[in-house]
Protein backbone atom coordinates (compact mmCIF):
# COMPACT_ATOMS: atom_id res chain seq x y z
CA UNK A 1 -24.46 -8.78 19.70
CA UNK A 2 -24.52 -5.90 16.92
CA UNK A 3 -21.56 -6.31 14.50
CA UNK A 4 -21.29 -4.10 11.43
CA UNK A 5 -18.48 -4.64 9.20
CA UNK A 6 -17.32 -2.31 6.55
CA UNK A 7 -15.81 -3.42 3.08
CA UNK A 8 -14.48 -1.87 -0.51
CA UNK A 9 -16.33 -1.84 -3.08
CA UNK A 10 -18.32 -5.06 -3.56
CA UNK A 11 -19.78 -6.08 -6.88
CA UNK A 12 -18.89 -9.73 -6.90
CA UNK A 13 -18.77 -12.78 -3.96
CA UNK A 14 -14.45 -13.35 -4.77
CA UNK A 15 -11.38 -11.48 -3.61
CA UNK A 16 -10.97 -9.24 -1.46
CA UNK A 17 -14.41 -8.77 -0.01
CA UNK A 18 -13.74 -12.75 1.05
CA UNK A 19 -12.96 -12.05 4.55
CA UNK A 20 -15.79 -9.77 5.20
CA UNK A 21 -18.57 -12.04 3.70
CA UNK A 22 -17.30 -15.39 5.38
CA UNK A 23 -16.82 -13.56 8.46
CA UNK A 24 -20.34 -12.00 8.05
CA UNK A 25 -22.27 -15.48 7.33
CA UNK A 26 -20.28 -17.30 10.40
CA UNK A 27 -21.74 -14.59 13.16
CA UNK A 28 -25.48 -14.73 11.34
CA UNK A 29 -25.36 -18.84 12.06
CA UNK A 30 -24.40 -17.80 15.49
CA UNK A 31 -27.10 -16.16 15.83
CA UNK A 32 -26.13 -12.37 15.72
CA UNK A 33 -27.39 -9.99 14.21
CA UNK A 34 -25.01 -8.00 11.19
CA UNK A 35 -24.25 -5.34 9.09
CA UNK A 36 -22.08 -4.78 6.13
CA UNK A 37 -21.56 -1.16 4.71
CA UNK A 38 -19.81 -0.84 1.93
CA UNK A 39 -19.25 2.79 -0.71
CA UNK A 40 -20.52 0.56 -3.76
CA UNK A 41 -22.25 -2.62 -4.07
CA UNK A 42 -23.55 -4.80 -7.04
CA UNK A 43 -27.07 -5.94 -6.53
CA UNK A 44 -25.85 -9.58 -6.48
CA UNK A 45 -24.33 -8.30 -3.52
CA UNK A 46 -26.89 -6.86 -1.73
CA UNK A 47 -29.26 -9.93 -2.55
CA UNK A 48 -26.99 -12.24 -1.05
CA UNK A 49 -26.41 -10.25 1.73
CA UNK A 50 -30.38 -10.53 2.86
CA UNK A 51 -30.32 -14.14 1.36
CA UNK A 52 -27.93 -14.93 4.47
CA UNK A 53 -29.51 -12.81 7.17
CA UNK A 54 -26.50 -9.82 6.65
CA UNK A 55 -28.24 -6.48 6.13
CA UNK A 56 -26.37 -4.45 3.36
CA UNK A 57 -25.91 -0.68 3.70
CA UNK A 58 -25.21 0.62 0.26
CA UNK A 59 -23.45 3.60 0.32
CA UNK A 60 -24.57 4.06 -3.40
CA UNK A 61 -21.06 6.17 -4.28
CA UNK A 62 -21.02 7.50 -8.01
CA UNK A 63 -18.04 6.95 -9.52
CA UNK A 64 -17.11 8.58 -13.32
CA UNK A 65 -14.74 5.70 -13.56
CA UNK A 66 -17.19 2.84 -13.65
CA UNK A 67 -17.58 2.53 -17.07
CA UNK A 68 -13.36 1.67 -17.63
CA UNK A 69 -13.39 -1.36 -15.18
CA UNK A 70 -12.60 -2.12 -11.57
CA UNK A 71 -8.88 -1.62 -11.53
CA UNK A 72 -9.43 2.35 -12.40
CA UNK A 73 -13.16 2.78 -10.35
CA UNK A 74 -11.27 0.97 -7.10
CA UNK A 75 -8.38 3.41 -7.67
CA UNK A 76 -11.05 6.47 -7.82
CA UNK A 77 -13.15 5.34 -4.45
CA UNK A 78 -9.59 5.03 -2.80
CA UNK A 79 -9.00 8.98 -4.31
CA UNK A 80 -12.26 9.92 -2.92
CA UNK A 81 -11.72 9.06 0.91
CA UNK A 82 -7.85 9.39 0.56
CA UNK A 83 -8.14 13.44 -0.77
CA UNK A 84 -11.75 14.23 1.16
CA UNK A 85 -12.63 11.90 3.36
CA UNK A 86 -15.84 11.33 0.96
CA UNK A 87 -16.87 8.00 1.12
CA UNK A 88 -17.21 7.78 4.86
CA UNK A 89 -19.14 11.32 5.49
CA UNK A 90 -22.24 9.00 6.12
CA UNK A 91 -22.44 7.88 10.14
CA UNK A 92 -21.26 4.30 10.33
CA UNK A 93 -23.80 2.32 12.38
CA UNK A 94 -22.91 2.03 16.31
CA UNK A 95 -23.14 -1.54 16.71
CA UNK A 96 -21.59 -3.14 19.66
CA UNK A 97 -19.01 -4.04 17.83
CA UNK A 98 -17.44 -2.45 14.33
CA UNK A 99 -14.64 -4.24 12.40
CA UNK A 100 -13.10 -1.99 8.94
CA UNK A 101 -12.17 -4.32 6.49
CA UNK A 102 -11.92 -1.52 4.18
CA UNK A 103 -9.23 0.93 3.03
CA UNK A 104 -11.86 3.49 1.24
CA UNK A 105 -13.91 3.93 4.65
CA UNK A 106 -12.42 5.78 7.65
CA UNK A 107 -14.63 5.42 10.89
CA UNK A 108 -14.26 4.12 14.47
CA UNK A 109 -14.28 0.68 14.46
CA UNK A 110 -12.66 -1.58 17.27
CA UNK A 111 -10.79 -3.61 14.17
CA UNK A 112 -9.37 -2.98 11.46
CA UNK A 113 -8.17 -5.62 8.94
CA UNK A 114 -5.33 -4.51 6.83
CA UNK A 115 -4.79 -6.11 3.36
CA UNK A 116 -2.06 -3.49 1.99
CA UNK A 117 -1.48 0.27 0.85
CA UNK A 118 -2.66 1.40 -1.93
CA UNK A 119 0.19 3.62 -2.24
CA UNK A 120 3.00 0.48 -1.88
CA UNK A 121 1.05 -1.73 -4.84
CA UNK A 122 1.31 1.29 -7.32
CA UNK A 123 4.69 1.89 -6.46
CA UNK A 124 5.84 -1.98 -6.75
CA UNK A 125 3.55 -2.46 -9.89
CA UNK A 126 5.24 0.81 -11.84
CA UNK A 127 7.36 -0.94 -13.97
CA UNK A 128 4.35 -2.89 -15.69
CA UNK A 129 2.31 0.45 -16.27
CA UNK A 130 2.18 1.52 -20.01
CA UNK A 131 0.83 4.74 -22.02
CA UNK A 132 -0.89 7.25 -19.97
CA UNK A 133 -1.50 5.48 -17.03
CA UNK A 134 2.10 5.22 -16.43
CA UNK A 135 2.93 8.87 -16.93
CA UNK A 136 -0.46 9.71 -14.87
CA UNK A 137 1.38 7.76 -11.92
CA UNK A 138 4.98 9.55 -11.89
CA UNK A 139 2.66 12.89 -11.88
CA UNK A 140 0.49 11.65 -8.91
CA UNK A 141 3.32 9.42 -7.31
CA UNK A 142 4.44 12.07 -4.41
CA UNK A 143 0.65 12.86 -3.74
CA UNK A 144 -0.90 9.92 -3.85
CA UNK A 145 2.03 9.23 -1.21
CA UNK A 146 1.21 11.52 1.04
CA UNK A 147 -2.86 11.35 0.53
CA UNK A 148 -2.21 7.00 1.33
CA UNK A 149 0.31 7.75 4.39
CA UNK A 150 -2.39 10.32 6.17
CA UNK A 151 -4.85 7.83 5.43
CA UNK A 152 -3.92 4.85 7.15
CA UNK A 153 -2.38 7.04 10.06
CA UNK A 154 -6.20 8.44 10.40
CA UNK A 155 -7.81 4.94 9.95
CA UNK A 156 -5.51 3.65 12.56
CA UNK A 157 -6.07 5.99 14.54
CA UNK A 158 -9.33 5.12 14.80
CA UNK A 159 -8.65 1.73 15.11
CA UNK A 160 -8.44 -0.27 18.55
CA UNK A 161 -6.35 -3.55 16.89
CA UNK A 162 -5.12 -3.91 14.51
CA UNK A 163 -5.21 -7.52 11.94
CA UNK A 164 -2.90 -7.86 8.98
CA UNK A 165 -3.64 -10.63 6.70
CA UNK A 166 0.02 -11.71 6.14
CA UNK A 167 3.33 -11.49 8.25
CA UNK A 168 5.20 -9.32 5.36
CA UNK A 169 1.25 -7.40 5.35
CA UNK A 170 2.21 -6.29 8.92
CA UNK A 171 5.79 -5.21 8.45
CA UNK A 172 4.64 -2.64 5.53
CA UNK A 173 1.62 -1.37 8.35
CA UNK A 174 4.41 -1.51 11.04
CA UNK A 175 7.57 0.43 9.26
CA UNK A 176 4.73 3.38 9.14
CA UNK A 177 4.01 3.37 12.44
CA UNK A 178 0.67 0.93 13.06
CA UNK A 179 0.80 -1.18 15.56
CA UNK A 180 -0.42 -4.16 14.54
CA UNK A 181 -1.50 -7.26 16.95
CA UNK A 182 -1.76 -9.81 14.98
CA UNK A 183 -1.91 -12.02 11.56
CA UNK A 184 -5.06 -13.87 10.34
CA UNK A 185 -4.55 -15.46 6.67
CA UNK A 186 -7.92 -14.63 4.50
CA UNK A 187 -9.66 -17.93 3.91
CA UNK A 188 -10.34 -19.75 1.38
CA UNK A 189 -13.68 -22.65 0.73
CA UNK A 190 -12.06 -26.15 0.62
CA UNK A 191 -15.08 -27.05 -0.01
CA UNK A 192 -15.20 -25.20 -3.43
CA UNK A 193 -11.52 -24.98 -4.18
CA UNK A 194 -10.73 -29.04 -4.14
CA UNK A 195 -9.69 -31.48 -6.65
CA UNK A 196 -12.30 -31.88 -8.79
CA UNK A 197 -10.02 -35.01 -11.07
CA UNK A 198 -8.02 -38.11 -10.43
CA UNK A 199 -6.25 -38.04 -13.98
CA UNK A 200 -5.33 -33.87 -14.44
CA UNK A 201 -5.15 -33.17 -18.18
CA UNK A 202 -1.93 -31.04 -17.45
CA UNK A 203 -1.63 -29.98 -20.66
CA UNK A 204 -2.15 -25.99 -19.80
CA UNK A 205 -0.44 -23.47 -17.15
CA UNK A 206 -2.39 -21.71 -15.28
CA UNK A 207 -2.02 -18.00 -14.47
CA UNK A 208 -4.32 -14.75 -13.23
CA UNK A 209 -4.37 -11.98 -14.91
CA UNK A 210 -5.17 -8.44 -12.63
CA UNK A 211 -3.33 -5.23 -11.82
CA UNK A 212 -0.72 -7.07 -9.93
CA UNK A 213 0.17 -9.46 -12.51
CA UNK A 214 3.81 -8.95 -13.44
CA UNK A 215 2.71 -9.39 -17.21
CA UNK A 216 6.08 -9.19 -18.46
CA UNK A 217 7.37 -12.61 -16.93
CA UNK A 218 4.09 -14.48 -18.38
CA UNK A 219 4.99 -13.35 -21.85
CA UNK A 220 8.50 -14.19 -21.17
CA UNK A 221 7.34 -17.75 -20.43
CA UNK A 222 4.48 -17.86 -23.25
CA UNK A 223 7.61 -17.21 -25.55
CA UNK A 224 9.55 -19.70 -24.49
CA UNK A 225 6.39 -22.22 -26.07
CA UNK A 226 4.63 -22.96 -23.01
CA UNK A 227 0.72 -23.11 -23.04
CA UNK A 228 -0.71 -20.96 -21.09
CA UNK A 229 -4.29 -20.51 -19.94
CA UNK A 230 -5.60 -17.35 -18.10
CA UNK A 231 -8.66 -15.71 -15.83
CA UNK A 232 -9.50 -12.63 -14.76
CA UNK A 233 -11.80 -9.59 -14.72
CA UNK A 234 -10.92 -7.51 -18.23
CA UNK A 235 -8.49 -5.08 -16.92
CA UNK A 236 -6.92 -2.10 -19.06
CA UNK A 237 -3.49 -3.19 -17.79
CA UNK A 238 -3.53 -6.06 -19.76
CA UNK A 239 -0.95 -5.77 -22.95
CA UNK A 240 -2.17 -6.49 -26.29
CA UNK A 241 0.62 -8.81 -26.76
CA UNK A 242 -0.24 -11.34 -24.33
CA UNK A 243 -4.55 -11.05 -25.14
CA UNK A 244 -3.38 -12.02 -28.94
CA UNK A 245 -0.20 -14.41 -27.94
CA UNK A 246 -0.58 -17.59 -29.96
CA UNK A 247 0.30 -19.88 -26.40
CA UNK A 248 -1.61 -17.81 -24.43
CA UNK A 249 -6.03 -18.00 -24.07
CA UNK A 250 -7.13 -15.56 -21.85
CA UNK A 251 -10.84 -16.34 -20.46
CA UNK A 252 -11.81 -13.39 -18.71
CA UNK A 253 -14.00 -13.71 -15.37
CA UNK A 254 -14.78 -17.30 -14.13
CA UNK A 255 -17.07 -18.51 -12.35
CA UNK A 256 -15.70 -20.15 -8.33
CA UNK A 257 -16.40 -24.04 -9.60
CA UNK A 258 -15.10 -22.88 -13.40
CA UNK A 259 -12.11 -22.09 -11.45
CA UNK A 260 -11.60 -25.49 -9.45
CA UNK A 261 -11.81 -27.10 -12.77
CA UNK A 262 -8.94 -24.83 -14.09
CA UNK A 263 -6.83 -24.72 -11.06
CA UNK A 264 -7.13 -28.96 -10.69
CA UNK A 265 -6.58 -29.90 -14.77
CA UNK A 266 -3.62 -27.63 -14.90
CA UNK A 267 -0.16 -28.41 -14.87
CA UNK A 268 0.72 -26.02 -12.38
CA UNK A 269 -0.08 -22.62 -11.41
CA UNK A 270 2.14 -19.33 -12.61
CA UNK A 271 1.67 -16.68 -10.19
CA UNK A 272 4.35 -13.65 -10.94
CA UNK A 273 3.36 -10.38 -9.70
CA UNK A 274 4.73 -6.59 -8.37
CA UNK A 275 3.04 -6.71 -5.21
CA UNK A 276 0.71 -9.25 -3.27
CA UNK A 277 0.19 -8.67 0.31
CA UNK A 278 -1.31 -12.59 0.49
CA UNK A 279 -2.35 -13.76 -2.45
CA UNK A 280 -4.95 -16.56 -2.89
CA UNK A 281 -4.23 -17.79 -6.81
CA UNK A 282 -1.33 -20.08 -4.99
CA UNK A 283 -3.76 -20.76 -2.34
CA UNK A 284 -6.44 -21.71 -4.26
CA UNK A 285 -4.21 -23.49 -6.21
CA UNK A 286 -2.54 -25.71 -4.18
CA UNK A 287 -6.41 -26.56 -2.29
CA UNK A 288 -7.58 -27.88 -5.96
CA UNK A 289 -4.18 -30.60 -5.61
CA UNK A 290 -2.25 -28.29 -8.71
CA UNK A 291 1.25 -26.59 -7.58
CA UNK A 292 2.28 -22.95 -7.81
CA UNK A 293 5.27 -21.63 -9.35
CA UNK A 294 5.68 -17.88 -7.51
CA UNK A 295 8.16 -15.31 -6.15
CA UNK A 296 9.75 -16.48 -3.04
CA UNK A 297 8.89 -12.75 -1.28
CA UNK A 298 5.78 -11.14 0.26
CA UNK A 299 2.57 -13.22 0.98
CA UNK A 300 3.06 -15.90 -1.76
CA UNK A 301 5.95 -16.99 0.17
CA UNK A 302 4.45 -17.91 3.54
CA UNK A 303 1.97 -20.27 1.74
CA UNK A 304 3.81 -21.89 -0.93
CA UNK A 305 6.57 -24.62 0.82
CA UNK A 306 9.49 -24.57 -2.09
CA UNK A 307 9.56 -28.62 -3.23
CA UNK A 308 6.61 -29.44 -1.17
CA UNK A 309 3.69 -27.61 -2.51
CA UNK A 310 4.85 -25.63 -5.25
CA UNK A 311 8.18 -23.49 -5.57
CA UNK A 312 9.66 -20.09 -4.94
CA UNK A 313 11.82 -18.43 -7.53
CA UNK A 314 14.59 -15.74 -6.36
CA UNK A 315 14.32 -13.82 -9.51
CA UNK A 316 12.22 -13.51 -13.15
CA UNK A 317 15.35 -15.41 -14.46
CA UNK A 318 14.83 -18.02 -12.19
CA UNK A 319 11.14 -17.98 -12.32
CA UNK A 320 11.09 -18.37 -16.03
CA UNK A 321 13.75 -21.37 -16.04
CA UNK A 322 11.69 -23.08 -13.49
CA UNK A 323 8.46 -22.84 -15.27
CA UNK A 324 10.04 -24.20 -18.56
CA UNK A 325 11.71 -26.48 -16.70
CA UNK A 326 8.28 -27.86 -14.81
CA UNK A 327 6.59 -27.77 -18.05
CA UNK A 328 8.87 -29.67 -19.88
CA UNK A 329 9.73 -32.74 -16.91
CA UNK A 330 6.95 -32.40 -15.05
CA UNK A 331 7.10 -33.32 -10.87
CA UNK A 332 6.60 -36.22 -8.38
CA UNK A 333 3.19 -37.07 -8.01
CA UNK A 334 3.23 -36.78 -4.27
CA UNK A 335 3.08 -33.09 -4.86
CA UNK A 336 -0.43 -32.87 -5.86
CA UNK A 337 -1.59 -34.31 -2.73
CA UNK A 338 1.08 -32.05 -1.02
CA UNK A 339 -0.78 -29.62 -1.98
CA UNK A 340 -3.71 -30.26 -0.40
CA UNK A 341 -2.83 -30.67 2.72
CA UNK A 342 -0.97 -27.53 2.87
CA UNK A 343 -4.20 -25.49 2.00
CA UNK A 344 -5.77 -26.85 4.54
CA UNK A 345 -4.62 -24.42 6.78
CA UNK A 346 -6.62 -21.46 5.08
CA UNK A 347 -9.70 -22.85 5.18
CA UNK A 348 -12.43 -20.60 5.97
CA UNK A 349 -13.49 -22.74 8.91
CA UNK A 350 -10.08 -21.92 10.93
CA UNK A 351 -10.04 -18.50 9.65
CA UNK A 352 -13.51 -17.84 11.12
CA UNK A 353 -12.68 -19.20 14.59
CA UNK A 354 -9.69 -16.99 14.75
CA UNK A 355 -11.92 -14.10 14.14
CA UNK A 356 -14.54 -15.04 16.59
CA UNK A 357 -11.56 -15.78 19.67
CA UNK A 358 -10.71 -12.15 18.64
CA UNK A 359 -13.74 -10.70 19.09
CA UNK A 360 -14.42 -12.38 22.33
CA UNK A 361 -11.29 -11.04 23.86
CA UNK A 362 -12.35 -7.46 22.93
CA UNK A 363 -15.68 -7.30 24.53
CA UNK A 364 -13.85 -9.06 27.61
CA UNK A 365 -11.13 -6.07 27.81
């Protein structure tokens, strides 16, 4: 069987390009043969790709915003396909079978795995925007609107199912019309993301910084003296105030076993943010034994059991109580290995099979 499968831009092996690439490497072992397209890729990428039998077709789109970080050079590949239809002028390969993991490539495909607007995460994120890039969005707001709206009505479309990668993912898809069939969680490598210590130094919080990252309610709780540690890609959305906070070190991009480390030494995980179809931070969290302190809304809150494996705040007031609160008095023991066995249930190996049952029942229809 032919299978090409179509992604954002991909210049690194984490995120959202996850799904595609386990996904990918599962149907090479089983012996078929694949393709992953993609407007951008890093050559890590592509040498991956033909280290694990996936052939990469490299759109090679030029994008001015490059040079100011992913956050702004995502937000111009979305502008190109969302305005002209740009990015996917090229044919898309007619395999047997064509799955669109992407929302910067519209094409035929017989699936197409939904992760969330573009247009809902700039809306829901607003509030954190500062200078020029928030008066740039309440310009743009009512176009990029419309330009998002036509864009996943086209896409689906095109589309023969529909996945979402989250319950609350599907009721944003379905309020606009998409029917969508079903819900596959992205996976995560328990393999990679496990405790990597008996005796936790606990001694830091944990957080991610990124363009969802409510950064307001981590300074809140850096103020109120709690140590924070945090990762992430350098982003222009970050505020000066929390880079140069005295209980706050941020260490930019990590490496995947840099990041067990982190996640398994920690106290417990912060993960505030405006909008978060899934989320992995509490995912990946909770698989290295270390609780997450999150929002009890959207995708966080269908993997983090409140008391169990972490807990789910009702508002920032609440949220930054709780995490003073945790820092301060700590938690029962039994919620590290609590942890655990909740992630369990996002490990790639499940999510994979899923995938593969739902590609069997389209080629049977």
């Amino acid at each position: 069987m032919n299978v090409t499968l179509a992604c954002d831009a991909m210049m690194d092996l984490e995120g959202g390009v996850r799904p595609a690439l386990y996904l990918a490497h599962e149907l090479v072992k089983r012996g078929h043969d694949v393709s992953m397209v993609s407007p951008i890729m890093s050559q890590e990428i592509e040498q991956h790709l033909h280290s694990t039998g996936v052939t990469p077709l490299n759109l090679h789109v030029n994008l001015f915003a490059k040079r100011l970080g992913f956050s702004l050079s995502w937000f111009e590949l979305w502008g190109r396909e969302a305005f002209f239809r740009l990015n996917s002028k090229p044919a898309v390969d007619r395999s047997s079978v064509r799955i669109n993991f992407s929302h910067t490539l519209v094409f035929p495909a017989h699936f197409w795995y939904v992760q969330g607007p573009t247009s809902v995460a700039l809306e829901e994120g607003e509030k954190e925007f500062f200078g020029v890039h928030k008066w740039g969005y309440k310009i743009l707001k009512p176009l990029i609107n419309y330009a998002d709206g036509k864009l996943i009505k086209d896409t689906a479309e095109r589309t023969a199912y529909v996945v979402a990668n989250s319950n609350y993912c599907a009721s944003i898809y379905r309020n606009r019309g998409v029917k969508v069939e079903e819900v596959i969680y992205p996976p995560i490598d328990c393999k990679i993301f496990q405790p990597q210590t008996s005796s936790p130094s606990s001694d830091y919080v944990l957080t991610y910084f990124g363009k969802e990252t409510k950064f307001s309610a981590v300074k809140a709780v850096a103020d109120s003296g709690v140590s924070i540690k945090a990762f992430g890609a350098k982003s222009p959305f970050i505020p000066k105030a929390l880079t140069k906070h005295p209980n706050v070190t941020f260490l930019g991009r990590v490496s995947a076993g840099e990041l067990a480390d982190l996640y398994s030494n920690a106290l417990f995980t912060l993960f505030p943010f405006t909008h978060e179809p899934f989320g992995y931070v509490p995912v990946e969290s909770m698989a290295c034994g270390t609780p997450a302190l999150t929002y009890n809304r959207q995708g966080p809150s269908e993997s983090v059991v409140h008391g169990y494996s972490g807990w789910l705040a009702g508002s920032d007031k609440d949220f930054i109580h709780s995490a003073l609160r945790l820092w301060k008095q700590g938690y029962a023991s039994q919620i590290r290995s609590n942890c655990v066995k909740a992630a369990s249930a996002f490990d790639r190996a499940l999510y994979v099979e899923k995938w593969v049952d739902a590609i069997k029942a389209e080629k049977d229809r």
